[in-house]
C-alpha atoms as a PDB file:
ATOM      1  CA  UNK A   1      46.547  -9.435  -2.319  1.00  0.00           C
ATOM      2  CA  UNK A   2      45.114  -7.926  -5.759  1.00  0.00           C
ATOM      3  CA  UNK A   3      42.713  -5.256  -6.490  1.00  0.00           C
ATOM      4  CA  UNK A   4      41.087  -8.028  -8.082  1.00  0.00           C
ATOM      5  CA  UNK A   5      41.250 -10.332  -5.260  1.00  0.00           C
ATOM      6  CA  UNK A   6      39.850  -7.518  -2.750  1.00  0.00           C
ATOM      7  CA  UNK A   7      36.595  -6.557  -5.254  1.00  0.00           C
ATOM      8  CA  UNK A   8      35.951 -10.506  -5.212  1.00  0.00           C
ATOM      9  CA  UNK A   9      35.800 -10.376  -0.970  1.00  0.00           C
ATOM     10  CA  UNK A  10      32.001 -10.719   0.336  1.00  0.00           C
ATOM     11  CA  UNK A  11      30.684 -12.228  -3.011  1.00  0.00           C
ATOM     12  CA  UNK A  12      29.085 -15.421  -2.903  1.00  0.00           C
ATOM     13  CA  UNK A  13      29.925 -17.678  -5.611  1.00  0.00           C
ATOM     14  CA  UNK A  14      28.649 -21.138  -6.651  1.00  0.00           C
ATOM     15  CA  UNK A  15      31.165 -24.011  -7.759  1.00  0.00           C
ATOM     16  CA  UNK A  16      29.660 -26.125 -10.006  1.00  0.00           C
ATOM     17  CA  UNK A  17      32.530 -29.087 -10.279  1.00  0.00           C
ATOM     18  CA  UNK A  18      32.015 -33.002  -9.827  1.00  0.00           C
ATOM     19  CA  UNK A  19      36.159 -33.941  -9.134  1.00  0.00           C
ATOM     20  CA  UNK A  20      36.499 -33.539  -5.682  1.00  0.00           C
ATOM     21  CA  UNK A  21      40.174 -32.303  -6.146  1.00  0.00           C
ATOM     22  CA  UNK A  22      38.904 -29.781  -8.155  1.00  0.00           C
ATOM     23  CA  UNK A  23      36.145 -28.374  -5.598  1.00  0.00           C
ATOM     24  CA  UNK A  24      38.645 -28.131  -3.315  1.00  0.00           C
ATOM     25  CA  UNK A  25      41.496 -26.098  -5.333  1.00  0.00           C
ATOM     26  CA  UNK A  26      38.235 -24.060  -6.127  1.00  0.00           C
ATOM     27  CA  UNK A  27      36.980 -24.044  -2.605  1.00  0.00           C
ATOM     28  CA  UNK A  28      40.575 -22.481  -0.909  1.00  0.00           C
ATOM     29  CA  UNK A  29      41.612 -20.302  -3.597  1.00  0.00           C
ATOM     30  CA  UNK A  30      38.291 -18.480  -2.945  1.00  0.00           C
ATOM     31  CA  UNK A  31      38.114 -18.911   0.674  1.00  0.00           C
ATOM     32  CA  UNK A  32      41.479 -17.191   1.131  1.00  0.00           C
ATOM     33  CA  UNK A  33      39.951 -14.159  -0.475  1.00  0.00           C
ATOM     34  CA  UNK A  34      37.244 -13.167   1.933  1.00  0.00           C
ATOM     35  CA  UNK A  35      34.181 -15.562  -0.979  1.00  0.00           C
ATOM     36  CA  UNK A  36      31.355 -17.349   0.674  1.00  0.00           C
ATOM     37  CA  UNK A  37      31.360 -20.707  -0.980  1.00  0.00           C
ATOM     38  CA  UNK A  38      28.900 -22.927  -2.326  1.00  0.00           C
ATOM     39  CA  UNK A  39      29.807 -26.517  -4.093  1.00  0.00           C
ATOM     40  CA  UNK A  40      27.818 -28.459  -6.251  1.00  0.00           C
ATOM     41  CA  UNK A  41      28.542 -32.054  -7.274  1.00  0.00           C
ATOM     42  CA  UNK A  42      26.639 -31.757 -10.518  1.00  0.00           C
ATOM     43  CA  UNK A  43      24.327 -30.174 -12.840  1.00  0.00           C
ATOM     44  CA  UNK A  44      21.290 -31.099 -11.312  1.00  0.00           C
ATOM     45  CA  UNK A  45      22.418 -30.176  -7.852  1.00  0.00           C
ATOM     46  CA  UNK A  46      23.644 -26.710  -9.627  1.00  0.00           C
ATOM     47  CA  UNK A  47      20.664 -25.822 -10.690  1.00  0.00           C
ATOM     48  CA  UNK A  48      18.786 -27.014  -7.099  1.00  0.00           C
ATOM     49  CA  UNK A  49      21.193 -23.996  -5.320  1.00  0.00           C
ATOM     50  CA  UNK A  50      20.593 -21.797  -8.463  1.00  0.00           C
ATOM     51  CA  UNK A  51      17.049 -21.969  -7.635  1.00  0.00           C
ATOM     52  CA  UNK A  52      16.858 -21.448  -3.827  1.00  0.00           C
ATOM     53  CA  UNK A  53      19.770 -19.258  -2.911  1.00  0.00           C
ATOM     54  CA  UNK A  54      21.838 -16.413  -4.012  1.00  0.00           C
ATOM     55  CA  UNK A  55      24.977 -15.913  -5.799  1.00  0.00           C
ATOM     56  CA  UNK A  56      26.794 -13.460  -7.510  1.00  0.00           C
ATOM     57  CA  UNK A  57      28.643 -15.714  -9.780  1.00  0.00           C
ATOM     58  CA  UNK A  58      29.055 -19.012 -10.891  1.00  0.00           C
ATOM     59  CA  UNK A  59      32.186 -21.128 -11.719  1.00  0.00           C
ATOM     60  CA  UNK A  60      31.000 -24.004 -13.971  1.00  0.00           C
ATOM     61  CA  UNK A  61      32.562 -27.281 -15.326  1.00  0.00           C
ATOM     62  CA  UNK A  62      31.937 -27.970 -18.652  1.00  0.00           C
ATOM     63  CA  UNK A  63      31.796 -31.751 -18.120  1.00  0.00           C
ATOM     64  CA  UNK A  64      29.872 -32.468 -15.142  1.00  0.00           C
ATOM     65  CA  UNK A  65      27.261 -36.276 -14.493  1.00  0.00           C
ATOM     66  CA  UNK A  66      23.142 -35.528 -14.905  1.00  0.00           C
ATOM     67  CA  UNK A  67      23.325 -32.009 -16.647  1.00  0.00           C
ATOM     68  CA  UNK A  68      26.500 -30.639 -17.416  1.00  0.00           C
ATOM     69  CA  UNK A  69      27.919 -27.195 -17.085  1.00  0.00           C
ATOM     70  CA  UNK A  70      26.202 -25.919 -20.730  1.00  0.00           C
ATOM     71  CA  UNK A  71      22.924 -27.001 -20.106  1.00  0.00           C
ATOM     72  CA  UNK A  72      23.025 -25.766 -16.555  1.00  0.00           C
ATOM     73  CA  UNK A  73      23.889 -22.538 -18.520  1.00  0.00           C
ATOM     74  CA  UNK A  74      21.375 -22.885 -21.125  1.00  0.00           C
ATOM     75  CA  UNK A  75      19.036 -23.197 -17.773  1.00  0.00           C
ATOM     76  CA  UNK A  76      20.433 -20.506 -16.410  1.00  0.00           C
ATOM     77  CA  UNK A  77      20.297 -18.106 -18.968  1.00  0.00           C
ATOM     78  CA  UNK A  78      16.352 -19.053 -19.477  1.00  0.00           C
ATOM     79  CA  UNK A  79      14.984 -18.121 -16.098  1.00  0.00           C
ATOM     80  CA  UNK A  80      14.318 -14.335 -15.887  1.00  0.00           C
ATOM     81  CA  UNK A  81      15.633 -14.176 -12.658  1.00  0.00           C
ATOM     82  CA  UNK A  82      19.199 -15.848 -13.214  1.00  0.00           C
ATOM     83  CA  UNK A  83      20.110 -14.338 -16.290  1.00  0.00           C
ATOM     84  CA  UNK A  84      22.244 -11.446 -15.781  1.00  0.00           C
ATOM     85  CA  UNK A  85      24.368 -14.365 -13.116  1.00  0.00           C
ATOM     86  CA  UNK A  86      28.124 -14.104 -14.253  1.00  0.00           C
ATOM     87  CA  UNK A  87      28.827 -17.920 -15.163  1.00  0.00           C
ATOM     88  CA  UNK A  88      32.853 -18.532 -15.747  1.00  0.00           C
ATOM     89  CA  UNK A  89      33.750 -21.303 -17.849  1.00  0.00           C
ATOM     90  CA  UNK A  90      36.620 -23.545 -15.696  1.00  0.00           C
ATOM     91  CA  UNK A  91      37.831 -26.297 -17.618  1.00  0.00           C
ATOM     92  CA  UNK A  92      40.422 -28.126 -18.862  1.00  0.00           C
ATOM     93  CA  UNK A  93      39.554 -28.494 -22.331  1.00  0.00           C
ATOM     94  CA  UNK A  94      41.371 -25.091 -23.506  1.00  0.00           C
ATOM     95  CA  UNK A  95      40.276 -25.191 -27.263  1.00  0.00           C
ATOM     96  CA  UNK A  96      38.508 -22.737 -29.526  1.00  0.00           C
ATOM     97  CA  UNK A  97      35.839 -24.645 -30.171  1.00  0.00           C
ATOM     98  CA  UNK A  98      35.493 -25.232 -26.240  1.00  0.00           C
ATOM     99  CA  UNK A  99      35.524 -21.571 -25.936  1.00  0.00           C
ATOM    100  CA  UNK A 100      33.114 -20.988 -28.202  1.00  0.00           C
ATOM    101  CA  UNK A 101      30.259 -23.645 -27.063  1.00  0.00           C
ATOM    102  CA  UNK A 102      30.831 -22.257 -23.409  1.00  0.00           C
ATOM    103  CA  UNK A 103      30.058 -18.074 -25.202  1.00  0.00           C
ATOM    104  CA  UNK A 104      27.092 -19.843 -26.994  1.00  0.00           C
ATOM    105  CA  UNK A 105      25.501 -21.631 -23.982  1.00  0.00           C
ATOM    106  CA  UNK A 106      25.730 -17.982 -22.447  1.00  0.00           C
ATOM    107  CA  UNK A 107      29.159 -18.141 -20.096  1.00  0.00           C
ATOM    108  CA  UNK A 108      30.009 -15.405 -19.761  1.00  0.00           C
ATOM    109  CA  UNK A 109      34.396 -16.009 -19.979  1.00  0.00           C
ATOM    110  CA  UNK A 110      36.250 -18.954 -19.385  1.00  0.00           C
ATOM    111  CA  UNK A 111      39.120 -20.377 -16.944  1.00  0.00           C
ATOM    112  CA  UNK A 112      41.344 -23.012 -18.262  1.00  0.00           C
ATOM    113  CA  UNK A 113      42.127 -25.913 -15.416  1.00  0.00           C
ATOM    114  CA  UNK A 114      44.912 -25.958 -13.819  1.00  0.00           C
ATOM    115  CA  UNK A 115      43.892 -22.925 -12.568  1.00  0.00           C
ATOM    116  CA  UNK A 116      46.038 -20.242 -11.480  1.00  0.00           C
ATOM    117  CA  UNK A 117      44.972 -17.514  -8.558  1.00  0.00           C
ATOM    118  CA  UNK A 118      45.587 -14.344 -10.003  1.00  0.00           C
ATOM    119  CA  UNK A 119      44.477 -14.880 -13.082  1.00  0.00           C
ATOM    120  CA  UNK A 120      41.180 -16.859 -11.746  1.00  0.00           C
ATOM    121  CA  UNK A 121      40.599 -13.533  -9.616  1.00  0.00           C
ATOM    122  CA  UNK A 122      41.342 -11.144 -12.412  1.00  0.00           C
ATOM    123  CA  UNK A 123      38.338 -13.380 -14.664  1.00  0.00           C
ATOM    124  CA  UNK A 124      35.989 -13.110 -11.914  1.00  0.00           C
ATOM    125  CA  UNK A 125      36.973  -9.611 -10.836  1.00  0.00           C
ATOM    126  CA  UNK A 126      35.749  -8.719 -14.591  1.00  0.00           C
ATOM    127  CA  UNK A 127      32.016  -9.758 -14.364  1.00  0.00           C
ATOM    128  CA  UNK A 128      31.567  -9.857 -10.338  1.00  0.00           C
ATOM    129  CA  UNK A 129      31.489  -6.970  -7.604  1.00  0.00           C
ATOM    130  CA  UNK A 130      30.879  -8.218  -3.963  1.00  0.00           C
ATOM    131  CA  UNK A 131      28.137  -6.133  -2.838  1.00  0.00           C
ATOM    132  CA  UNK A 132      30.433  -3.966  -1.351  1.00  0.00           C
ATOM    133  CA  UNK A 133      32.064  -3.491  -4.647  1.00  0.00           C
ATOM    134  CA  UNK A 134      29.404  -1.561  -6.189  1.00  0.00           C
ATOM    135  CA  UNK A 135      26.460  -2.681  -7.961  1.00  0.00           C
ATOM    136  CA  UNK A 136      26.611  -6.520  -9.177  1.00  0.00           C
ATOM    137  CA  UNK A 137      24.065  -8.379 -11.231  1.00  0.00           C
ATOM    138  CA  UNK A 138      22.835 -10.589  -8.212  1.00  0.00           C
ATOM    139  CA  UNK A 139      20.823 -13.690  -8.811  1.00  0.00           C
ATOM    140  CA  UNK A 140      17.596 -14.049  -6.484  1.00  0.00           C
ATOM    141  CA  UNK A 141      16.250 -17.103  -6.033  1.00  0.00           C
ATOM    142  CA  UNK A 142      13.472 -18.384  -8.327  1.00  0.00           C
ATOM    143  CA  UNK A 143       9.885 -16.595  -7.616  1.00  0.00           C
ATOM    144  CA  UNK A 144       6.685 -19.312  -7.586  1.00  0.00           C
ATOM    145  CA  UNK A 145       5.253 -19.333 -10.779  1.00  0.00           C
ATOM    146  CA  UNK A 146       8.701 -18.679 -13.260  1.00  0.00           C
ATOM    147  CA  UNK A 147       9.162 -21.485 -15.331  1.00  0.00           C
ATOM    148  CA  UNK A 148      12.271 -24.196 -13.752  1.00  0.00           C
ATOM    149  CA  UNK A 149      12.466 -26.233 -16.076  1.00  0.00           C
ATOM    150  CA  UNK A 150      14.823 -29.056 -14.926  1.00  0.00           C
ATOM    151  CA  UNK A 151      14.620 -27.471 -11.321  1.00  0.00           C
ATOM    152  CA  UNK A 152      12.092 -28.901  -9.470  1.00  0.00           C
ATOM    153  CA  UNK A 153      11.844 -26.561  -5.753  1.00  0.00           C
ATOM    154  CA  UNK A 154      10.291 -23.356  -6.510  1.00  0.00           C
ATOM    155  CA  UNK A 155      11.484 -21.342  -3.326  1.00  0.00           C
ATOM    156  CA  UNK A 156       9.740 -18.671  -2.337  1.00  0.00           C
ATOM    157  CA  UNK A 157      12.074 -15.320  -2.551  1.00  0.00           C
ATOM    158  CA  UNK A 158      14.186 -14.967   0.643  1.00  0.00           C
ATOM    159  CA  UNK A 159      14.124 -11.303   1.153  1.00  0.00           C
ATOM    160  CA  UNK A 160      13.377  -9.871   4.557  1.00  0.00           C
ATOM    161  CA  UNK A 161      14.945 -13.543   5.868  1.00  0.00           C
ATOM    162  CA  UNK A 162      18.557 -14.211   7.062  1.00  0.00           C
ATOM    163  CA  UNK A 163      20.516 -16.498   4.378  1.00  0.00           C
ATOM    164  CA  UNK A 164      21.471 -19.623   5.953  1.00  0.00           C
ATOM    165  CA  UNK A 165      25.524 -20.164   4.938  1.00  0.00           C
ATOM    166  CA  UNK A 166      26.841 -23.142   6.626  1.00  0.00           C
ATOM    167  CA  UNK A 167      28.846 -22.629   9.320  1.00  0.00           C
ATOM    168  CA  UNK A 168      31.180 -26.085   9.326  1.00  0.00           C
ATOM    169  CA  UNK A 169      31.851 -28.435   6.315  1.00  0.00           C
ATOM    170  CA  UNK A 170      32.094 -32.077   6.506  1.00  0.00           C
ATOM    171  CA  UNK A 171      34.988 -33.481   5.977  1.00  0.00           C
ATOM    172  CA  UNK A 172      36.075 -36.815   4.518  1.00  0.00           C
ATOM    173  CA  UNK A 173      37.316 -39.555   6.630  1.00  0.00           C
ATOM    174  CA  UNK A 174      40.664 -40.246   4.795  1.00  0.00           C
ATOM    175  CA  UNK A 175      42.530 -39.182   1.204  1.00  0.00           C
ATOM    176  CA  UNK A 176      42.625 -35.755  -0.146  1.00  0.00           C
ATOM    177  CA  UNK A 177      39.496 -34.912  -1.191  1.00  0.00           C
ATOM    178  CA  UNK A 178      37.689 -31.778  -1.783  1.00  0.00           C
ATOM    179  CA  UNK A 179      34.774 -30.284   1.326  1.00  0.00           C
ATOM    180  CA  UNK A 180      31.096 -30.094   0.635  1.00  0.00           C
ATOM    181  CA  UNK A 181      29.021 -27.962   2.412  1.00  0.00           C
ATOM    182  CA  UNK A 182      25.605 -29.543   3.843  1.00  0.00           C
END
C-alpha cells in the first residue's frame, strides 16, 4: 500500500458520477484503502449530500444529468462553508481545454478516466488528509441562513451528533452495476 494510499485512510469522500460502472470502480478502489464512501447519481443529488453531511473531498464528473460536475463546483465554491472542499476532476475527456474549464469552475486537479489506483491516490493524497493525517480543509454541512442556491435542505450543523454512514448498500438484482448507498 502507498504513503499516499495510507494518508487517504479515514477520509470521507463524495463520488459525484452518474455511470454506474464508474461509481463502482470509484467505490472499491477507495474502499480498499480504509475511505468512507458516499455516491451521488448526479449534480443535484451532489449538492443535496454537499449540503447535509461531511466530506473531505470530492471526486466529480464533469458530465453528469440535472447539474453537472462544473456547476456543482461553481456551487460549491460559492457557499462559505464548502469552499476550501478539495474537488478532483475524474473524467474522460483528457484535453487542455477540459483541464482548464474544470481549474476555472474551482477543481481543484483532475483524474483522467480510466482511472488508475496509484495515481488516483497520489491526486487525492495531494489536497486531502484523513483526519488522522493532520489538519484537512473539512467541509461542514450548510448552517441555516447561508445562501444554497440550487440546494434546497438547509441542515442544521451536525456537531455534537453521531454521523450516520450506512452500514449495508443495496445491491442490484442482476448485471454489473455499480452500489449506492441509501
Amino acid at each position: 500500500e502507498s504513503d499516499a494510499a495510507k494518508r487517504l485512510a479515514g477520509s470521507r469522500i463524495l463520488v459525484a458520477e452518474d455511470n454506474e460502472v464508474n461509481q463502482l470502480v470509484a467505490t472499491l478502489l477507495l474502499e480498499r484503502i480504509g475511505v468512507v464512501v458516499r455516491v451521488a447519481g448526479d449534480g443535484r443529488e451532489a449538492m443535496r449530500l454537499l449540503g447535509t453531511e461531511t466530506f473531505d473531498g470530492v471526486l466529480m464528473d464533469m458530465q453528469m444529468p440535472n447539474v453537472d460536475g462544473l456547476g456543482v463546483t461553481r456551487w460549491i465554491r460559492a457557499n462559505d462553508a464548502l469552499t476550501r472542499l478539495p474537488v478532483i476532476a475524474m473524467t474522460a475527456n483528457a484535453r487542455d481545454d477540459d483541464r482548464r474549464r474544470c481549474l476555472a469552475a474551482g477543481m481543484n486537479d483532475f483524474a483522467t478516466k480510466p482511472v488508475e489506483a496509484g495515481v488516483l491516490y497520489a491526486t487525492l493524497a495531494k489536497w486531502i488528509r484523513a483526519p488522522s493525517g493532520g489538519p484537512a480543509p473539512r467541509s461542514p454541512p450548510i448552517r441555516p441562513g447561508r445562501p444554497t442556491h440550487w440546494c434546497s435542505s438547509r441542515a442544521p450543523s451536525s456537531r455534537g451528533s453521531p454521523h450516520r454512514w450506512p452500514r449495508s448498500r443495496r445491491r442490484p438484482a442482476a448485471g454489473l452495476s455499480a452500489t449506492r448507498t441509501a
